[in-house]
PDB file of N, CA and C in Angstrom:
ATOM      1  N   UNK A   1       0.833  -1.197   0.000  1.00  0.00           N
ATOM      2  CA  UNK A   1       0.000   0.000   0.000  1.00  0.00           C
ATOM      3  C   UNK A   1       0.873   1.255   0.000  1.00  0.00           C
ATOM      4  N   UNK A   2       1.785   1.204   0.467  1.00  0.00           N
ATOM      5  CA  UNK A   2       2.535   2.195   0.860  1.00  0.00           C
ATOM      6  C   UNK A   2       3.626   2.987  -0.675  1.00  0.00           C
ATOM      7  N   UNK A   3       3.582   1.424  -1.055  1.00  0.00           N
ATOM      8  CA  UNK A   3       4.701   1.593  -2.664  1.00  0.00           C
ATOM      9  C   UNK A   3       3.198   1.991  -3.527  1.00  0.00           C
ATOM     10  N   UNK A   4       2.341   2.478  -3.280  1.00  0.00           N
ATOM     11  CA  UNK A   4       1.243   2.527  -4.042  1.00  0.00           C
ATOM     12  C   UNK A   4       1.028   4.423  -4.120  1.00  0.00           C
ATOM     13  N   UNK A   5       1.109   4.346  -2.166  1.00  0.00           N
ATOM     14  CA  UNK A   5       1.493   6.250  -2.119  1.00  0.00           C
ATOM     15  C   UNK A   5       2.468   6.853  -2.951  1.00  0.00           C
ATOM     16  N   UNK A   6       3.524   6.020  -2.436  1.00  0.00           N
ATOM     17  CA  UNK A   6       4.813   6.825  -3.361  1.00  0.00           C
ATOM     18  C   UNK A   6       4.573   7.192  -4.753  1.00  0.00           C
ATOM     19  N   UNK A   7       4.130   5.757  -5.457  1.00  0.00           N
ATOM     20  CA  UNK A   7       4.070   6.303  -7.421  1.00  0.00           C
ATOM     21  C   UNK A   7       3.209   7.269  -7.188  1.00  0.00           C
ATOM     22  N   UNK A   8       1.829   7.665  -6.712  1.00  0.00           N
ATOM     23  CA  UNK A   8       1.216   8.877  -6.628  1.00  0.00           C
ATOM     24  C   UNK A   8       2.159   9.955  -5.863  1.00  0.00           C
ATOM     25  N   UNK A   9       2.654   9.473  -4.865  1.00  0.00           N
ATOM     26  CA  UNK A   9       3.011  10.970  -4.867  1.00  0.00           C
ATOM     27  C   UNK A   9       4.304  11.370  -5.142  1.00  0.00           C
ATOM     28  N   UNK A  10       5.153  10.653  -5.612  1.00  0.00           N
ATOM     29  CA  UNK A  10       6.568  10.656  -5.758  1.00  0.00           C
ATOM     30  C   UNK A  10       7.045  11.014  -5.058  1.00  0.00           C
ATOM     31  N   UNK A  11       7.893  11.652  -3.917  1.00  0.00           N
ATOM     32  CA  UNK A  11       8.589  11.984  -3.002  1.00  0.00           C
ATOM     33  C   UNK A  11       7.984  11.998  -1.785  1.00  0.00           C
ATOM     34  N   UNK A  12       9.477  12.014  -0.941  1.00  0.00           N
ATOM     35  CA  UNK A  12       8.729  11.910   0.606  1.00  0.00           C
ATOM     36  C   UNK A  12       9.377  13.144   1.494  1.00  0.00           C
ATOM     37  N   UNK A  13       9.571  14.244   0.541  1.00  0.00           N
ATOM     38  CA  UNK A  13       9.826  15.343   1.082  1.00  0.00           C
ATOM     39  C   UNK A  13       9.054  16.520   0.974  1.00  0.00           C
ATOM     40  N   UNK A  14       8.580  16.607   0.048  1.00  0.00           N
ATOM     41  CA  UNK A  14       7.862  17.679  -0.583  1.00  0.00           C
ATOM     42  C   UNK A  14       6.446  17.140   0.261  1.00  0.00           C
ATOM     43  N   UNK A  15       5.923  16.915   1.078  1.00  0.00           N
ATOM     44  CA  UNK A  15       4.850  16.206   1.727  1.00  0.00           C
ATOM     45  C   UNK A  15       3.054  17.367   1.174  1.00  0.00           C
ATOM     46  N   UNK A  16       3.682  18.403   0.700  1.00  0.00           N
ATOM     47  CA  UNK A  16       2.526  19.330   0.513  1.00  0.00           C
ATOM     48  C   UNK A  16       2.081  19.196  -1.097  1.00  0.00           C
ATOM     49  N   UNK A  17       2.918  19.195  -1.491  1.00  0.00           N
ATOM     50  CA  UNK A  17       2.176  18.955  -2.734  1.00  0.00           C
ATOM     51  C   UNK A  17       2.168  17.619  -3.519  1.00  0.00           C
ATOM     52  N   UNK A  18       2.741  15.935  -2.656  1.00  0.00           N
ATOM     53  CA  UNK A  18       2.369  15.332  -3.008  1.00  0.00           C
ATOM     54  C   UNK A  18       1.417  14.667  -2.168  1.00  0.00           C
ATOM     55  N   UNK A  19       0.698  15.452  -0.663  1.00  0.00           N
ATOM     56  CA  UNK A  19      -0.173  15.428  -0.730  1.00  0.00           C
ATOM     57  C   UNK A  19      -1.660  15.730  -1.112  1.00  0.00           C
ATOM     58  N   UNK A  20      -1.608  16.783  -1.756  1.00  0.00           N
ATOM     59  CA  UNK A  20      -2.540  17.750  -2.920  1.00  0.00           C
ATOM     60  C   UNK A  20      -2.468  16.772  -4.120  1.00  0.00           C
ATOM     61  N   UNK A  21      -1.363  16.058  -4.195  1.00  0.00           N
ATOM     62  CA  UNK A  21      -1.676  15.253  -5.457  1.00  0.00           C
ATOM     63  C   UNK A  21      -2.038  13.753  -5.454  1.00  0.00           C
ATOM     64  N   UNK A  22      -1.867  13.648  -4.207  1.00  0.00           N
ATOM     65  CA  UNK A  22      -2.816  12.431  -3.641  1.00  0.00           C
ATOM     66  C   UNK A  22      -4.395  12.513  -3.556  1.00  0.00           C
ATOM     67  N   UNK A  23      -4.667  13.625  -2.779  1.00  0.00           N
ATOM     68  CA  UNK A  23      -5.880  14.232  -2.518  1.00  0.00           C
ATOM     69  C   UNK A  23      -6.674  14.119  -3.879  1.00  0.00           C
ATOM     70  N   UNK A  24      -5.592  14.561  -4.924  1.00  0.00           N
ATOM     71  CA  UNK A  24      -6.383  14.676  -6.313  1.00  0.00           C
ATOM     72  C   UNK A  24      -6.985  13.273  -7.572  1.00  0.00           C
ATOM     73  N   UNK A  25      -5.868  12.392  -6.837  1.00  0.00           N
ATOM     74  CA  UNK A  25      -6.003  11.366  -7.229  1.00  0.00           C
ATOM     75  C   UNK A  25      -7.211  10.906  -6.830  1.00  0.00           C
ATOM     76  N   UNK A  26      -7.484  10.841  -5.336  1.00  0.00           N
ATOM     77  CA  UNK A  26      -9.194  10.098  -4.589  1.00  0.00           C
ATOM     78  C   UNK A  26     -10.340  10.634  -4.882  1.00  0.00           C
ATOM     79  N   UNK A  27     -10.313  12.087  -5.373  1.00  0.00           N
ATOM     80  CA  UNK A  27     -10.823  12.873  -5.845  1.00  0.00           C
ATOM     81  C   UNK A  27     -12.067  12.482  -7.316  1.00  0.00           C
ATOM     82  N   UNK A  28     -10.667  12.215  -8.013  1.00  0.00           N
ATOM     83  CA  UNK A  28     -11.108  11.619  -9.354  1.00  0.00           C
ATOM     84  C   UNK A  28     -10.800  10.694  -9.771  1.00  0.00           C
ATOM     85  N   UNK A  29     -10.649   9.720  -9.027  1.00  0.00           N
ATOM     86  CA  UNK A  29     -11.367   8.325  -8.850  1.00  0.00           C
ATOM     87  C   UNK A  29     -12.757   8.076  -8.429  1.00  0.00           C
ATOM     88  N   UNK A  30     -13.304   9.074  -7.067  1.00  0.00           N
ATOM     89  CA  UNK A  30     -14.780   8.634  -6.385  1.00  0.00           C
ATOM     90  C   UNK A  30     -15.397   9.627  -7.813  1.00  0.00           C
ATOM     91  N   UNK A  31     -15.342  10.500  -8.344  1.00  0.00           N
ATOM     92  CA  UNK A  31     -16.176  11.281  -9.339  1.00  0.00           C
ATOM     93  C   UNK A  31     -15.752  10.464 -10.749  1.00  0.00           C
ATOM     94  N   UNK A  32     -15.149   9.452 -11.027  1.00  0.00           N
ATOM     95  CA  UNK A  32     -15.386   8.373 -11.717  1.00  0.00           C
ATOM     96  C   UNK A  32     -16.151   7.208 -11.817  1.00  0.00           C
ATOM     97  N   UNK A  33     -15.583   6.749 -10.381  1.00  0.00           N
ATOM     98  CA  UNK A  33     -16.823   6.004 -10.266  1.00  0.00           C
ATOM     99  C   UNK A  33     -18.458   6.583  -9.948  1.00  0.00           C
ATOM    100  N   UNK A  34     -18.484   7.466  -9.480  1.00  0.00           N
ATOM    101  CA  UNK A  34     -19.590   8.135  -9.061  1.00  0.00           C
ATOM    102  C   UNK A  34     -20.344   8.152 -10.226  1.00  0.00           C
ATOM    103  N   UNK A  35     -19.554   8.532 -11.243  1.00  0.00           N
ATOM    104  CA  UNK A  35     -20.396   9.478 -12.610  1.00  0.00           C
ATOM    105  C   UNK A  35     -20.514   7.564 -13.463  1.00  0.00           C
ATOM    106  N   UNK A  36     -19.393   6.880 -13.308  1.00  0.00           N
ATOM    107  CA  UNK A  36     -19.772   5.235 -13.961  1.00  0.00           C
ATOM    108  C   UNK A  36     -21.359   4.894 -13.208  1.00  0.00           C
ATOM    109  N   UNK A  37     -21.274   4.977 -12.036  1.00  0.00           N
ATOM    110  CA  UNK A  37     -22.887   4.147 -11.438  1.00  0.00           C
ATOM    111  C   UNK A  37     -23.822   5.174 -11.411  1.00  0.00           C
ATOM    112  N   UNK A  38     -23.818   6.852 -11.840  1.00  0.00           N
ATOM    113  CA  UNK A  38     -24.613   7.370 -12.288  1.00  0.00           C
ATOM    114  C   UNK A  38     -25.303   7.002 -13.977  1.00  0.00           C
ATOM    115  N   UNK A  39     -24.402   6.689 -14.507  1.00  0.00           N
ATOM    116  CA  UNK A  39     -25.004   6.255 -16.038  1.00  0.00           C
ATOM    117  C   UNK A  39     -25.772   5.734 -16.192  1.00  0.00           C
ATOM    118  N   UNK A  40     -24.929   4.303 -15.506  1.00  0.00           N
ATOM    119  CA  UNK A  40     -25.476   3.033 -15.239  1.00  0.00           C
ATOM    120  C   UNK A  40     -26.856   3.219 -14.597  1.00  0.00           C
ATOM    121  N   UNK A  41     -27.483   3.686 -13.704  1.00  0.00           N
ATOM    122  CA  UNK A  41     -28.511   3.728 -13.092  1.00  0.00           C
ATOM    123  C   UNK A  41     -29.427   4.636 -12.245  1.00  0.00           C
TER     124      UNK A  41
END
């Protein structure tokens, strides 16, 4: 799980903006799926 953070966020220094780019990732994933099982039903 952890080697899963890193490729999203690439570094483990910069903690601010690869957490903003984590954030962005969960983001638009749930408004993917959201908008997939909106189609759908």
């Amino acid at each position: 799980m952890m080697n899963l953070y890193y490729a999203i966020v690439g570094t483990t220094t910069d903690t601010n903006a690869g957490l903003a780019r984590f954030m962005g990732v969960i983001i638009a994933f749930i408004v993917l799926v959201g908008s997939l099982f909106w189609a759908l039903g």
